[in-house]
PDB file of N, CA and C in Angstrom:
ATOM      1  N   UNK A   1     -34.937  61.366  13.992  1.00  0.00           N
ATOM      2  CA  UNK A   1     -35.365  62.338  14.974  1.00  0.00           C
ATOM      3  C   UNK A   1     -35.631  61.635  16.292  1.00  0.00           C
ATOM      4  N   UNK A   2     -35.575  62.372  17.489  1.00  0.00           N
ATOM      5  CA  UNK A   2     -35.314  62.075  18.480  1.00  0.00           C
ATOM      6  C   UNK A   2     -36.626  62.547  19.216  1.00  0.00           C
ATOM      7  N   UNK A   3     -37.178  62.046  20.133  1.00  0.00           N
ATOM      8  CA  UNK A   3     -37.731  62.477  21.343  1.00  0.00           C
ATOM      9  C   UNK A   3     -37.787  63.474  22.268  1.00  0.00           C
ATOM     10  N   UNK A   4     -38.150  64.418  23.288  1.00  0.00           N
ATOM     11  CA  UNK A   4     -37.491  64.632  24.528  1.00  0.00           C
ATOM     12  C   UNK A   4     -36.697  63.663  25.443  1.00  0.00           C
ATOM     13  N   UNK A   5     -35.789  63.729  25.700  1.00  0.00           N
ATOM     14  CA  UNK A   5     -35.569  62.477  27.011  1.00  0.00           C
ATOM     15  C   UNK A   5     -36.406  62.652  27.953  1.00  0.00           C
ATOM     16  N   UNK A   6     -36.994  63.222  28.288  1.00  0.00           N
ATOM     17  CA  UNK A   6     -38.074  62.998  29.217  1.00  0.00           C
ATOM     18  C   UNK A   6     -39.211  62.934  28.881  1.00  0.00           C
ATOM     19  N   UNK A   7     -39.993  61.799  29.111  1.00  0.00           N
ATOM     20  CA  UNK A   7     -41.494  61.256  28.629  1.00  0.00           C
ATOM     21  C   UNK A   7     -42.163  62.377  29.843  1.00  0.00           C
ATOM     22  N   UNK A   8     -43.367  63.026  29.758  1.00  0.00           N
ATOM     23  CA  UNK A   8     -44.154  63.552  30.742  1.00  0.00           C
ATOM     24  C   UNK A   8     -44.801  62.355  31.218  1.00  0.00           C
ATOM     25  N   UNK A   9     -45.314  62.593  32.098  1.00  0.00           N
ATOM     26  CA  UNK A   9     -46.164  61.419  32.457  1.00  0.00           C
ATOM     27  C   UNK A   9     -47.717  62.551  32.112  1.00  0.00           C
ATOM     28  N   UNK A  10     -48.602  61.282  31.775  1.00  0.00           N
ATOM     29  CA  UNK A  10     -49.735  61.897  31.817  1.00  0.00           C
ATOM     30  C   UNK A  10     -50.415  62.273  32.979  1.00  0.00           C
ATOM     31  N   UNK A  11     -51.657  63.162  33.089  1.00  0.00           N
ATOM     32  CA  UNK A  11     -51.789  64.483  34.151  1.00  0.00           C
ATOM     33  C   UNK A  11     -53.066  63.220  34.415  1.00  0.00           C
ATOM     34  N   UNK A  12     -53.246  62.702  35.680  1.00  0.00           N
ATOM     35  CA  UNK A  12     -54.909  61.766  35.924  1.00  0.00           C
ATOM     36  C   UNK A  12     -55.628  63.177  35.918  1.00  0.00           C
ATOM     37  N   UNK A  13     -57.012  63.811  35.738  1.00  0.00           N
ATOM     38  CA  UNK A  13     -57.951  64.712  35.268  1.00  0.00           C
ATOM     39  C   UNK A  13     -59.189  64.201  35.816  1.00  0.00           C
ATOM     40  N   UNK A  14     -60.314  64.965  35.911  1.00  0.00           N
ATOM     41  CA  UNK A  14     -61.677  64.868  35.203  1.00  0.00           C
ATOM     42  C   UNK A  14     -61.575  65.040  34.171  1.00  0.00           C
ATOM     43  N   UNK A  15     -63.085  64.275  33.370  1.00  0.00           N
ATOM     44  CA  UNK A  15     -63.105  65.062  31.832  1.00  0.00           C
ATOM     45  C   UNK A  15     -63.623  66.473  32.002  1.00  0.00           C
ATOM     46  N   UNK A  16     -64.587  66.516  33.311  1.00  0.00           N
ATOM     47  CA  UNK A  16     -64.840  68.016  33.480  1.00  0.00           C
ATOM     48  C   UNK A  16     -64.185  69.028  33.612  1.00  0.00           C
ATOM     49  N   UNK A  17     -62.571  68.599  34.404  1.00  0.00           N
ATOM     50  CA  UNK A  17     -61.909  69.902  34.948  1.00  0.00           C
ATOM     51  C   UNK A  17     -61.102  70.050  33.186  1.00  0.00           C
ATOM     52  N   UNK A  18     -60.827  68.893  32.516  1.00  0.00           N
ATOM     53  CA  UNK A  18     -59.641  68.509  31.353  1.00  0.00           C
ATOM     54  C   UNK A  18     -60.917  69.649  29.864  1.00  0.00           C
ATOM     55  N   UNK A  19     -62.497  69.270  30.197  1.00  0.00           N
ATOM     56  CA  UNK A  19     -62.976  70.195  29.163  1.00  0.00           C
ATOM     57  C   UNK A  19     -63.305  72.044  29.360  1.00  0.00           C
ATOM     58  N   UNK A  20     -62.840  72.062  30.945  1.00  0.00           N
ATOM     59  CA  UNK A  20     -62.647  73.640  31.216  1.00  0.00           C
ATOM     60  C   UNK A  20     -61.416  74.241  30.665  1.00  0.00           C
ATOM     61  N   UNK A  21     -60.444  73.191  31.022  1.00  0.00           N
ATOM     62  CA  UNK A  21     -59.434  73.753  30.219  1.00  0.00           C
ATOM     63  C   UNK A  21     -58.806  73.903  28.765  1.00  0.00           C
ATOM     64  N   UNK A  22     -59.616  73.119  28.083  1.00  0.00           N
ATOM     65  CA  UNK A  22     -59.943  73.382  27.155  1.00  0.00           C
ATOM     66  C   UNK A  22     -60.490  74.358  26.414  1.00  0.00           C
ATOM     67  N   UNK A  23     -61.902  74.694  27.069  1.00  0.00           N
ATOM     68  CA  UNK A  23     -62.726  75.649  26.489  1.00  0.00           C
ATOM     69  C   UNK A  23     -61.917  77.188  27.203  1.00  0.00           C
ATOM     70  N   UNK A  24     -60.703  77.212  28.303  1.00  0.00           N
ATOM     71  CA  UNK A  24     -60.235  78.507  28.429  1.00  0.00           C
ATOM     72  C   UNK A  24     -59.287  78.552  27.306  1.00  0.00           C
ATOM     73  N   UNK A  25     -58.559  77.715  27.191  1.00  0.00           N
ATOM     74  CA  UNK A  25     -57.222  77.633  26.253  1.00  0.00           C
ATOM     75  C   UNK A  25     -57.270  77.861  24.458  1.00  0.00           C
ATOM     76  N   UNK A  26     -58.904  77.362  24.575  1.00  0.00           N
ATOM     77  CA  UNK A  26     -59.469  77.278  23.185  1.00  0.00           C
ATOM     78  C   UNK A  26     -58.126  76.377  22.185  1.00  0.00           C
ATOM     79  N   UNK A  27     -58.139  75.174  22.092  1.00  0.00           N
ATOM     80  CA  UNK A  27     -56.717  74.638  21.955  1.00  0.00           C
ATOM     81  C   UNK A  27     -57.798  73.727  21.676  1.00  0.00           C
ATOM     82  N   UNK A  28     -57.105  72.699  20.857  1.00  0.00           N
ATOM     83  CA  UNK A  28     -57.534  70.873  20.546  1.00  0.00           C
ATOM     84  C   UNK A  28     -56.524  69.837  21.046  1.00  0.00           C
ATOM     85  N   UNK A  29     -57.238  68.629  20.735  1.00  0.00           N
ATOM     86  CA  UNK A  29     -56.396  67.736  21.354  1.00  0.00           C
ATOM     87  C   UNK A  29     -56.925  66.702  20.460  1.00  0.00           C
ATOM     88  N   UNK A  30     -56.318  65.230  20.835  1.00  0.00           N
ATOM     89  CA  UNK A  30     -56.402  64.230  19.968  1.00  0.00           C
ATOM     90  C   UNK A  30     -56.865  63.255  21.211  1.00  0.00           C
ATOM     91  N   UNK A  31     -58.016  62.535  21.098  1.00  0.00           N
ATOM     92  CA  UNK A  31     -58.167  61.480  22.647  1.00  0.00           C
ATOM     93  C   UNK A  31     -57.747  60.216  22.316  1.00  0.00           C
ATOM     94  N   UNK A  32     -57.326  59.220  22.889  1.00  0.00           N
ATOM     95  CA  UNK A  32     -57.298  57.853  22.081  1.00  0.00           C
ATOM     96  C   UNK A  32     -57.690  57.202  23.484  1.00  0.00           C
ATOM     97  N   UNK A  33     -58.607  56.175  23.060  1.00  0.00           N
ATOM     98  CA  UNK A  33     -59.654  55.536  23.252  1.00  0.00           C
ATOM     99  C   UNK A  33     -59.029  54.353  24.008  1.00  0.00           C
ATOM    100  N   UNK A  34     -59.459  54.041  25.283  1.00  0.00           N
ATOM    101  CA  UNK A  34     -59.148  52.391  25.614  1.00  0.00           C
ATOM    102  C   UNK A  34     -57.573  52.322  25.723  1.00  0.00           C
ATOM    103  N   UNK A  35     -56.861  53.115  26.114  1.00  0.00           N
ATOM    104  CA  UNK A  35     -55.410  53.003  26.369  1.00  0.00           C
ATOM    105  C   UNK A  35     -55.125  51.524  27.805  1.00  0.00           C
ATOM    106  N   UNK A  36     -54.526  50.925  27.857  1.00  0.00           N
ATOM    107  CA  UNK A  36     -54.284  49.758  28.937  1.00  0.00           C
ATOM    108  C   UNK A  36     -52.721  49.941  28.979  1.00  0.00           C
ATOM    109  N   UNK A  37     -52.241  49.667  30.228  1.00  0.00           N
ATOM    110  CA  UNK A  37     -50.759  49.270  30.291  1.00  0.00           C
ATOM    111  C   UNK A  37     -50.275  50.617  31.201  1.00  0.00           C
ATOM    112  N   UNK A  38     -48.625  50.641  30.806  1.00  0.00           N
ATOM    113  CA  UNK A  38     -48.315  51.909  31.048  1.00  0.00           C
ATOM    114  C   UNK A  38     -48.580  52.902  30.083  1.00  0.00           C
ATOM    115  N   UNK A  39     -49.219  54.092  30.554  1.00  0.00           N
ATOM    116  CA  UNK A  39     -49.512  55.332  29.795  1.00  0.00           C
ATOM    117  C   UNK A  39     -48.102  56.328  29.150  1.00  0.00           C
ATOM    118  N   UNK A  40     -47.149  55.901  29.947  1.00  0.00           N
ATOM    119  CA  UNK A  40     -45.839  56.710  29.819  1.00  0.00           C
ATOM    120  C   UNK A  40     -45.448  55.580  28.379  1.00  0.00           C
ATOM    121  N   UNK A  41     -45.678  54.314  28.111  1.00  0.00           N
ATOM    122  CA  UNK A  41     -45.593  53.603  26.871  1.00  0.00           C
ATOM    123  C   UNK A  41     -46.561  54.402  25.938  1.00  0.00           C
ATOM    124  N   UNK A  42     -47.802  54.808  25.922  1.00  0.00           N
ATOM    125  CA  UNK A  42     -48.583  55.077  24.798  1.00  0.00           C
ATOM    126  C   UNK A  42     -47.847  56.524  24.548  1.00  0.00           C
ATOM    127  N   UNK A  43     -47.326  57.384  25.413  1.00  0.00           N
ATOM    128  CA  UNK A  43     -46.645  59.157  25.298  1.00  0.00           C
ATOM    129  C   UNK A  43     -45.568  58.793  25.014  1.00  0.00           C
ATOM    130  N   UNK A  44     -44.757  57.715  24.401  1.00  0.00           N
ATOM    131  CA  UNK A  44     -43.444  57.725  23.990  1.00  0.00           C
ATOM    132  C   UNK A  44     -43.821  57.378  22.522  1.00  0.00           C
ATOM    133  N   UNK A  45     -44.900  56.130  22.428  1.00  0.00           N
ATOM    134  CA  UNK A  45     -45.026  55.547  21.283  1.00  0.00           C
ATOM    135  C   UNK A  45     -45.672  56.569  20.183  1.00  0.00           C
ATOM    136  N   UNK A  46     -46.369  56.924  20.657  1.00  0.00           N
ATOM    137  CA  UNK A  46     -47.677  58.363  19.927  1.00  0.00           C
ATOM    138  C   UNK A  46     -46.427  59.213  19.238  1.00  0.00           C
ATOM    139  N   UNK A  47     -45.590  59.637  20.239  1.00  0.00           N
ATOM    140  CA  UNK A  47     -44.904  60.913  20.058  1.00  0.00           C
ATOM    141  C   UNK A  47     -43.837  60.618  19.149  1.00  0.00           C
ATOM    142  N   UNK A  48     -43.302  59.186  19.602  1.00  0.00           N
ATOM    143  CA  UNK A  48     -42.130  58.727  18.017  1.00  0.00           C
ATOM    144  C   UNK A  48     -42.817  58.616  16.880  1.00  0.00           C
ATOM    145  N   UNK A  49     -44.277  58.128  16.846  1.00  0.00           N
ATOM    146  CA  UNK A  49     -44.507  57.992  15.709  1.00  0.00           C
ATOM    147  C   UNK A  49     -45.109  59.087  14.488  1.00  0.00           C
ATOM    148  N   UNK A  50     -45.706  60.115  15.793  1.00  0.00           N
ATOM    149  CA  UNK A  50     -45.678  61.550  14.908  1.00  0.00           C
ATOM    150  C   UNK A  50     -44.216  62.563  14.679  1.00  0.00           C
ATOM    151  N   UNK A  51     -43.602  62.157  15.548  1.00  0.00           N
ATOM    152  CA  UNK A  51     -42.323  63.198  15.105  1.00  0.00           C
ATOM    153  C   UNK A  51     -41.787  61.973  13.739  1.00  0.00           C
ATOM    154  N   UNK A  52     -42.011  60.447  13.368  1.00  0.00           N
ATOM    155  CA  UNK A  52     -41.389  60.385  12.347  1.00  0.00           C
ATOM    156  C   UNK A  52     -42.165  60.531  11.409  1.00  0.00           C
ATOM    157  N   UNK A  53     -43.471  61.175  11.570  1.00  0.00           N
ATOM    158  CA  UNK A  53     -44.361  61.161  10.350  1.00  0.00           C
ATOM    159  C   UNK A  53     -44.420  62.766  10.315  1.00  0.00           C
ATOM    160  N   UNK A  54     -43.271  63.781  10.866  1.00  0.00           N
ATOM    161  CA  UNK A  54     -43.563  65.360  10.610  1.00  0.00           C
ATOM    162  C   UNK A  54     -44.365  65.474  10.731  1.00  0.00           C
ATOM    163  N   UNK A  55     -45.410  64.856  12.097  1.00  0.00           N
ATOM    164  CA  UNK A  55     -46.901  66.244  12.331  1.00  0.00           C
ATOM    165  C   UNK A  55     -46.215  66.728  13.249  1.00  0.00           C
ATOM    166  N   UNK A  56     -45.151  66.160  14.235  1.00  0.00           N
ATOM    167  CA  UNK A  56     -44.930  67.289  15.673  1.00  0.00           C
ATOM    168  C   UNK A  56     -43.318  67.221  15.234  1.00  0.00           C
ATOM    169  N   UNK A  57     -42.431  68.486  16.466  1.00  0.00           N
ATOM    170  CA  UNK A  57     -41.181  68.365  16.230  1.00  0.00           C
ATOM    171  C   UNK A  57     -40.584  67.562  17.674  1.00  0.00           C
ATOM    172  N   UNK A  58     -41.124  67.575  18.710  1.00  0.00           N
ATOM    173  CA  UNK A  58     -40.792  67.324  19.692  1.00  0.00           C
ATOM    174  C   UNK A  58     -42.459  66.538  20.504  1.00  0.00           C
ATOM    175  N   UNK A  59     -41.701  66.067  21.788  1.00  0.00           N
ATOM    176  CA  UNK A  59     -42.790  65.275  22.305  1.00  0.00           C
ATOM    177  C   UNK A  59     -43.732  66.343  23.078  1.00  0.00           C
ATOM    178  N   UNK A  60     -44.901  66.220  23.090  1.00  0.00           N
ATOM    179  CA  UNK A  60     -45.760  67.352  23.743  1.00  0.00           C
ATOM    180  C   UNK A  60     -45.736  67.478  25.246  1.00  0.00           C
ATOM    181  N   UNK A  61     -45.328  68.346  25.527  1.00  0.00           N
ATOM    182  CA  UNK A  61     -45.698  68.629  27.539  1.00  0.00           C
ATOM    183  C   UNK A  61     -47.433  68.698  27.902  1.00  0.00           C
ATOM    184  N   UNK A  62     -48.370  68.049  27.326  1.00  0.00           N
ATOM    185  CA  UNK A  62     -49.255  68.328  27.727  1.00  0.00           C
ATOM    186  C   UNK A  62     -49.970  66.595  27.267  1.00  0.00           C
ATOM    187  N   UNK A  63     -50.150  66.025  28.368  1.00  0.00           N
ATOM    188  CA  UNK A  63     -51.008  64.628  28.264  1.00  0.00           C
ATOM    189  C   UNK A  63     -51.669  64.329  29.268  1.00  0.00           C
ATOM    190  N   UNK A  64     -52.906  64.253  29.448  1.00  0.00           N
ATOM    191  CA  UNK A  64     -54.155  64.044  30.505  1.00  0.00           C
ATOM    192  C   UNK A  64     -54.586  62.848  29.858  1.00  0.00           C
ATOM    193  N   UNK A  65     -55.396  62.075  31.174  1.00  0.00           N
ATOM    194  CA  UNK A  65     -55.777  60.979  31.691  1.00  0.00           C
ATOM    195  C   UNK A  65     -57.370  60.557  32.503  1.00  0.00           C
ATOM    196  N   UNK A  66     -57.782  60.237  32.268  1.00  0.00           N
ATOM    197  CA  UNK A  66     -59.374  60.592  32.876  1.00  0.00           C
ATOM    198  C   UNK A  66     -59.871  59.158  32.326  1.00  0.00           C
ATOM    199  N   UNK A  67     -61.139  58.385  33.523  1.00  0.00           N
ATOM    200  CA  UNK A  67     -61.824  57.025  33.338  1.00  0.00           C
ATOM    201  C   UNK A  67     -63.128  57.672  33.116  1.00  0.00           C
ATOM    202  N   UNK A  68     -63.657  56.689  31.957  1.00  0.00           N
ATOM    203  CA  UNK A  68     -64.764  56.780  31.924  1.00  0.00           C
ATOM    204  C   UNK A  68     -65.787  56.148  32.953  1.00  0.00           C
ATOM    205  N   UNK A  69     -67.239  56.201  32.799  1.00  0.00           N
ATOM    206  CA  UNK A  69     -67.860  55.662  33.830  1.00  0.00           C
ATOM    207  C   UNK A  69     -67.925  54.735  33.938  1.00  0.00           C
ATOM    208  N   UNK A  70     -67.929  53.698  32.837  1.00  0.00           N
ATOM    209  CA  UNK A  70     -67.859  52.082  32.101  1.00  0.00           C
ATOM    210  C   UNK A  70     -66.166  51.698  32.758  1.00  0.00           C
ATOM    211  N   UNK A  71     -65.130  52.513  32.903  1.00  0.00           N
ATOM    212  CA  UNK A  71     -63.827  52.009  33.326  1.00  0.00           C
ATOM    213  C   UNK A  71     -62.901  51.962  32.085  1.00  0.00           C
ATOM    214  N   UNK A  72     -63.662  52.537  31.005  1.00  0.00           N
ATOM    215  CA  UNK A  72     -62.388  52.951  30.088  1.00  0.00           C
ATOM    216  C   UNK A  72     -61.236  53.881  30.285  1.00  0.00           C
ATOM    217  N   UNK A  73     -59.988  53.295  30.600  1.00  0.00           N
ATOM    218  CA  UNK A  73     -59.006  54.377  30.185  1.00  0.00           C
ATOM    219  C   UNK A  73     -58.881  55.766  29.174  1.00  0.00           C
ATOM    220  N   UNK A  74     -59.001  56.534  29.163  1.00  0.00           N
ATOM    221  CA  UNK A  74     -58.629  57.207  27.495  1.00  0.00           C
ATOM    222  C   UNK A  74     -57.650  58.090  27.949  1.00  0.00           C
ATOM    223  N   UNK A  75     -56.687  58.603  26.748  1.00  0.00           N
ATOM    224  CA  UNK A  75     -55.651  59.326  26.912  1.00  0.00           C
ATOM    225  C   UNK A  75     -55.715  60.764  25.971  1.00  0.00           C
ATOM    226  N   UNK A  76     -55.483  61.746  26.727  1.00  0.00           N
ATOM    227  CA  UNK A  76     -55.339  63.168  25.904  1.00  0.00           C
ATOM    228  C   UNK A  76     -54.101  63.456  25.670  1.00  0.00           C
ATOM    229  N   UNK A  77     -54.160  63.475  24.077  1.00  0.00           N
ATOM    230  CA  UNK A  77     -52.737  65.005  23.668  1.00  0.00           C
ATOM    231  C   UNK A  77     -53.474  66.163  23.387  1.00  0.00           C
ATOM    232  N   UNK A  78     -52.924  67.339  24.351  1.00  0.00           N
ATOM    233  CA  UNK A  78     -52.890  68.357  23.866  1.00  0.00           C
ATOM    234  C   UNK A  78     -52.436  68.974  22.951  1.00  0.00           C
ATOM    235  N   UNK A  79     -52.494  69.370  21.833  1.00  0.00           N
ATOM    236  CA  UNK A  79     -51.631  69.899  20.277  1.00  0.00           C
ATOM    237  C   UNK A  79     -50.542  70.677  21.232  1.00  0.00           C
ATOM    238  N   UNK A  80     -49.614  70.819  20.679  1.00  0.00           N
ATOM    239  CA  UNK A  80     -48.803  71.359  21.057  1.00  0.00           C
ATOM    240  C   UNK A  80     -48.572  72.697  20.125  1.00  0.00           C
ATOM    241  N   UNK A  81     -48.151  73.580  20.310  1.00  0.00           N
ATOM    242  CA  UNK A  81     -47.990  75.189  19.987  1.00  0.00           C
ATOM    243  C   UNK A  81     -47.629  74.629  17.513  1.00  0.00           C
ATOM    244  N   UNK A  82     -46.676  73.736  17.563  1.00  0.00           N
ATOM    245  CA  UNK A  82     -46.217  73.305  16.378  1.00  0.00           C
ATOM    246  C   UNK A  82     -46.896  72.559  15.722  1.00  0.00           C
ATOM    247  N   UNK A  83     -47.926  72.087  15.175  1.00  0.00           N
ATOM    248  CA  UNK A  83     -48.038  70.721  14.765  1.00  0.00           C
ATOM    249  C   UNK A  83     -48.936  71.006  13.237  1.00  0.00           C
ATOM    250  N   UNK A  84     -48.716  70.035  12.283  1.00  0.00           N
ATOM    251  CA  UNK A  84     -49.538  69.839  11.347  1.00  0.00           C
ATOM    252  C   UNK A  84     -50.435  69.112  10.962  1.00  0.00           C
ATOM    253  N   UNK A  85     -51.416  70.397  11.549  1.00  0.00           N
ATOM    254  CA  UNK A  85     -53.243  69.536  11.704  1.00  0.00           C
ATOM    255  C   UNK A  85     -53.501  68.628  10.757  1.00  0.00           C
ATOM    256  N   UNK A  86     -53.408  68.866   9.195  1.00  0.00           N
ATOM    257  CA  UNK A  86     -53.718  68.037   8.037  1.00  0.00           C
ATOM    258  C   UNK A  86     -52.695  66.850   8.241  1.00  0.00           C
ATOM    259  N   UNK A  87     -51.390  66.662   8.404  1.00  0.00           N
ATOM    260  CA  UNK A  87     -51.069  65.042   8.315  1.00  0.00           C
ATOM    261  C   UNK A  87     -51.622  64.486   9.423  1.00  0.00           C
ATOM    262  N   UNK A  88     -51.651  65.441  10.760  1.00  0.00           N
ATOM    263  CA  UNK A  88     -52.440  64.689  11.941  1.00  0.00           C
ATOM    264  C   UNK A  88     -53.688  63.968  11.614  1.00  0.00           C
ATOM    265  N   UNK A  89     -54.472  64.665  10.961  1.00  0.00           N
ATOM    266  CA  UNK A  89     -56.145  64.481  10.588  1.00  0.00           C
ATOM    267  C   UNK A  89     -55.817  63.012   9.660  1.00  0.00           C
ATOM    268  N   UNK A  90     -55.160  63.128   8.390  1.00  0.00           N
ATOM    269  CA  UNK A  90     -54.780  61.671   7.933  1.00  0.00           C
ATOM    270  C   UNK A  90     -54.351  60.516   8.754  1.00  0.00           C
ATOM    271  N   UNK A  91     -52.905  60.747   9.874  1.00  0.00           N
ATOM    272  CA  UNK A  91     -52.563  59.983  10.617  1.00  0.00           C
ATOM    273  C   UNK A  91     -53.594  59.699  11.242  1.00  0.00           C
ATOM    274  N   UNK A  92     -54.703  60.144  12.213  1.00  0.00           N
ATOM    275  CA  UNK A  92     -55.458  59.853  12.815  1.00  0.00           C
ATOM    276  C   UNK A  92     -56.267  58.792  12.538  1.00  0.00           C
ATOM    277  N   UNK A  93     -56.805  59.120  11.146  1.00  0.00           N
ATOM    278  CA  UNK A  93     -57.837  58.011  10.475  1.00  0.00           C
ATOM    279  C   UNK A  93     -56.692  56.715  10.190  1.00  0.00           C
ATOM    280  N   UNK A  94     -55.827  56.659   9.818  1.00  0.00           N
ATOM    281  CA  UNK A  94     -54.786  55.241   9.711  1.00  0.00           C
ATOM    282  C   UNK A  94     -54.716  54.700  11.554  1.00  0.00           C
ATOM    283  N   UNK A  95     -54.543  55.421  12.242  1.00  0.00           N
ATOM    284  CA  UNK A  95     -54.327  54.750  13.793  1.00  0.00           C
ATOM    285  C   UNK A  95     -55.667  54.168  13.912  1.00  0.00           C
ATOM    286  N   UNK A  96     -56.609  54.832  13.371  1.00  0.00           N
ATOM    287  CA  UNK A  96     -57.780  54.079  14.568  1.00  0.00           C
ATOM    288  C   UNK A  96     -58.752  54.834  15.848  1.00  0.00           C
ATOM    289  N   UNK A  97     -58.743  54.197  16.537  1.00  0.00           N
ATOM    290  CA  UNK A  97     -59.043  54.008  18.040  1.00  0.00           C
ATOM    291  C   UNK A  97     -58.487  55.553  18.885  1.00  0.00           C
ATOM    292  N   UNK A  98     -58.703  56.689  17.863  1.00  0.00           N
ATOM    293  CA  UNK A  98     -58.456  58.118  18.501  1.00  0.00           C
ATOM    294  C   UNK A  98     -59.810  58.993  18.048  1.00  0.00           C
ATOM    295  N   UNK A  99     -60.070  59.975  18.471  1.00  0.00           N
ATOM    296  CA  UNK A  99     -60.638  60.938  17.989  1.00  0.00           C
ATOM    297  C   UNK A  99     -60.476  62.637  18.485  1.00  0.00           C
ATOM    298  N   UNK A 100     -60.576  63.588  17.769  1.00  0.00           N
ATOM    299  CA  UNK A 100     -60.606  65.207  18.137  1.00  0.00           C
ATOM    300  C   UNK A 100     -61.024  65.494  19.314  1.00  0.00           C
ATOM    301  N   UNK A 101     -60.428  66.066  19.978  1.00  0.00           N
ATOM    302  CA  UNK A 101     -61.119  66.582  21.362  1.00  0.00           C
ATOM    303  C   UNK A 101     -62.507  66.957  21.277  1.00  0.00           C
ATOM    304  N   UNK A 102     -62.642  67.751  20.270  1.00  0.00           N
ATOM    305  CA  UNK A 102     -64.277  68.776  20.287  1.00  0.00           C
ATOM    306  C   UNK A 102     -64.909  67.943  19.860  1.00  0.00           C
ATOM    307  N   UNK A 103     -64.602  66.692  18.831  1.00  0.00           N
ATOM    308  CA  UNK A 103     -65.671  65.830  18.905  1.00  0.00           C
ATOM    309  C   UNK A 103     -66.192  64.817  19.935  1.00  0.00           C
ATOM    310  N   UNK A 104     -64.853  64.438  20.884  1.00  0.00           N
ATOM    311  CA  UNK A 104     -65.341  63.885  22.026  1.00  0.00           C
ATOM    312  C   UNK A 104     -65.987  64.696  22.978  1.00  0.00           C
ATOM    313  N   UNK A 105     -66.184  65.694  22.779  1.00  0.00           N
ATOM    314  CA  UNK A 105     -67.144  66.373  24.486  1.00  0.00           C
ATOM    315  C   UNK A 105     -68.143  66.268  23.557  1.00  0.00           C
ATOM    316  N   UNK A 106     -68.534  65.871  22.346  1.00  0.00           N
ATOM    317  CA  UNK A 106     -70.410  65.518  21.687  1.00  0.00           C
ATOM    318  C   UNK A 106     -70.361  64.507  21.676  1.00  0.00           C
ATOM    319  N   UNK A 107     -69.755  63.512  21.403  1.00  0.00           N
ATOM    320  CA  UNK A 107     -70.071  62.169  21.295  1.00  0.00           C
ATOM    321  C   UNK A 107     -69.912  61.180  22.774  1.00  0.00           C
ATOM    322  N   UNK A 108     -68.983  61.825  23.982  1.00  0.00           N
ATOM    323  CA  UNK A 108     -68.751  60.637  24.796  1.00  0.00           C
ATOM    324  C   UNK A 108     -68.898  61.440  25.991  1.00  0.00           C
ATOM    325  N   UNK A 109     -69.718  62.857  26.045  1.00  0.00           N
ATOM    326  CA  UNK A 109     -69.392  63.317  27.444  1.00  0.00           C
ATOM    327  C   UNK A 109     -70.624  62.229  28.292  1.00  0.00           C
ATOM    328  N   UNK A 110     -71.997  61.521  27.808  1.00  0.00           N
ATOM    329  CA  UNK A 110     -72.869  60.852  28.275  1.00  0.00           C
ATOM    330  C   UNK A 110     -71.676  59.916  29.456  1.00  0.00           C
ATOM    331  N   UNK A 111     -70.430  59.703  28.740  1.00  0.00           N
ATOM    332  CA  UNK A 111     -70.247  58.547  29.455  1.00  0.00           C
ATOM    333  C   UNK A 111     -69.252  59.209  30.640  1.00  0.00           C
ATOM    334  N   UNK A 112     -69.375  60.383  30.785  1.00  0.00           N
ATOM    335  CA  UNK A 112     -68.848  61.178  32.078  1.00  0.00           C
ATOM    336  C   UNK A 112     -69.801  61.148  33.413  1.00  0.00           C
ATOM    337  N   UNK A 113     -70.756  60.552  33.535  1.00  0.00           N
ATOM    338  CA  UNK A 113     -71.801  61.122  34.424  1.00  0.00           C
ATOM    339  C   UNK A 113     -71.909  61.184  35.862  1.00  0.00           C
ATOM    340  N   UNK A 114     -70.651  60.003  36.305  1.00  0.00           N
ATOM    341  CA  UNK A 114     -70.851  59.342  37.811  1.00  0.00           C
ATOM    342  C   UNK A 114     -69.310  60.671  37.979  1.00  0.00           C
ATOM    343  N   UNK A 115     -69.302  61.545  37.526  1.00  0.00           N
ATOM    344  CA  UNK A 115     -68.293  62.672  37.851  1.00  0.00           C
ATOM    345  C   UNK A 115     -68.579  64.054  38.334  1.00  0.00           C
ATOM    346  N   UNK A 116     -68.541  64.376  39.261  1.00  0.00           N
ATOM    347  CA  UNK A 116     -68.528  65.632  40.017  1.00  0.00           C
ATOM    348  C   UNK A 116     -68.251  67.192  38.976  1.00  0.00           C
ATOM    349  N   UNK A 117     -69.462  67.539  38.993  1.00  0.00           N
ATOM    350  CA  UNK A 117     -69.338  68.892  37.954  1.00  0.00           C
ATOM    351  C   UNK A 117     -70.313  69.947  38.201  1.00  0.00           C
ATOM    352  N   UNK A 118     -70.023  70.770  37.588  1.00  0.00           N
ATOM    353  CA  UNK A 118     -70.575  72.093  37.917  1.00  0.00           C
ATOM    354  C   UNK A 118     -71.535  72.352  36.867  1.00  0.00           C
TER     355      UNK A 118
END
């Protein structure tokens, strides 16, 4: 299985404006933690490695980008309309260094703070 030929590039965000849209869309996402390098490398690599593990069929049009206050990188997938939450939820725990969207706005919004919000 193949890719899109076109990698999206990821969207730079707040986590504030990235968790409004969230909470309109009512949608999840997957964050991964501490991304370095090119980001268009982590949205090619992510996306081959779930389309060969059948959680997605195609690469997702939806990837945001946002620093923490400390200067961590982290990277958002948005689920895409297709995907299978249960091998995701397994894959997830084998990668590591990701976690659920809804669990990151409880566990890491503290480290949003030096960010402009409403």
């Amino acid at each position: 299985m193949t890719t899109k030929t076109k990698t999206p590039d990821p969207q730079l965000t707040s986590y504030w404006a990235l968790k409004d849209r969230f909470r309109e869309t009512e949608n999840e996402g997957l964050v991964f933690y501490g991304c370095g390098g090119d980001l268009k490398d982590w949205v090619t690599g992510i996306s081959e490695r779930l389309i060969e593990e059948n959680i997605i069929k195609e690469t997702p049009d939806a990837w945001h980008t946002f620093v923490t206050s400390d200067g961590r990188i982290d990277l958002v997938m948005e689920f895409p309309k297709d995907i299978d939450v249960g091998r995701l939820a397994i894959w997830r725990l084998n990668f590591g260094d990701c976690g659920w969207w809804s669990d990151y706005i409880v566990n890491y919004e503290h480290q949003h703070t030096g960010e402009d919000h409403e």
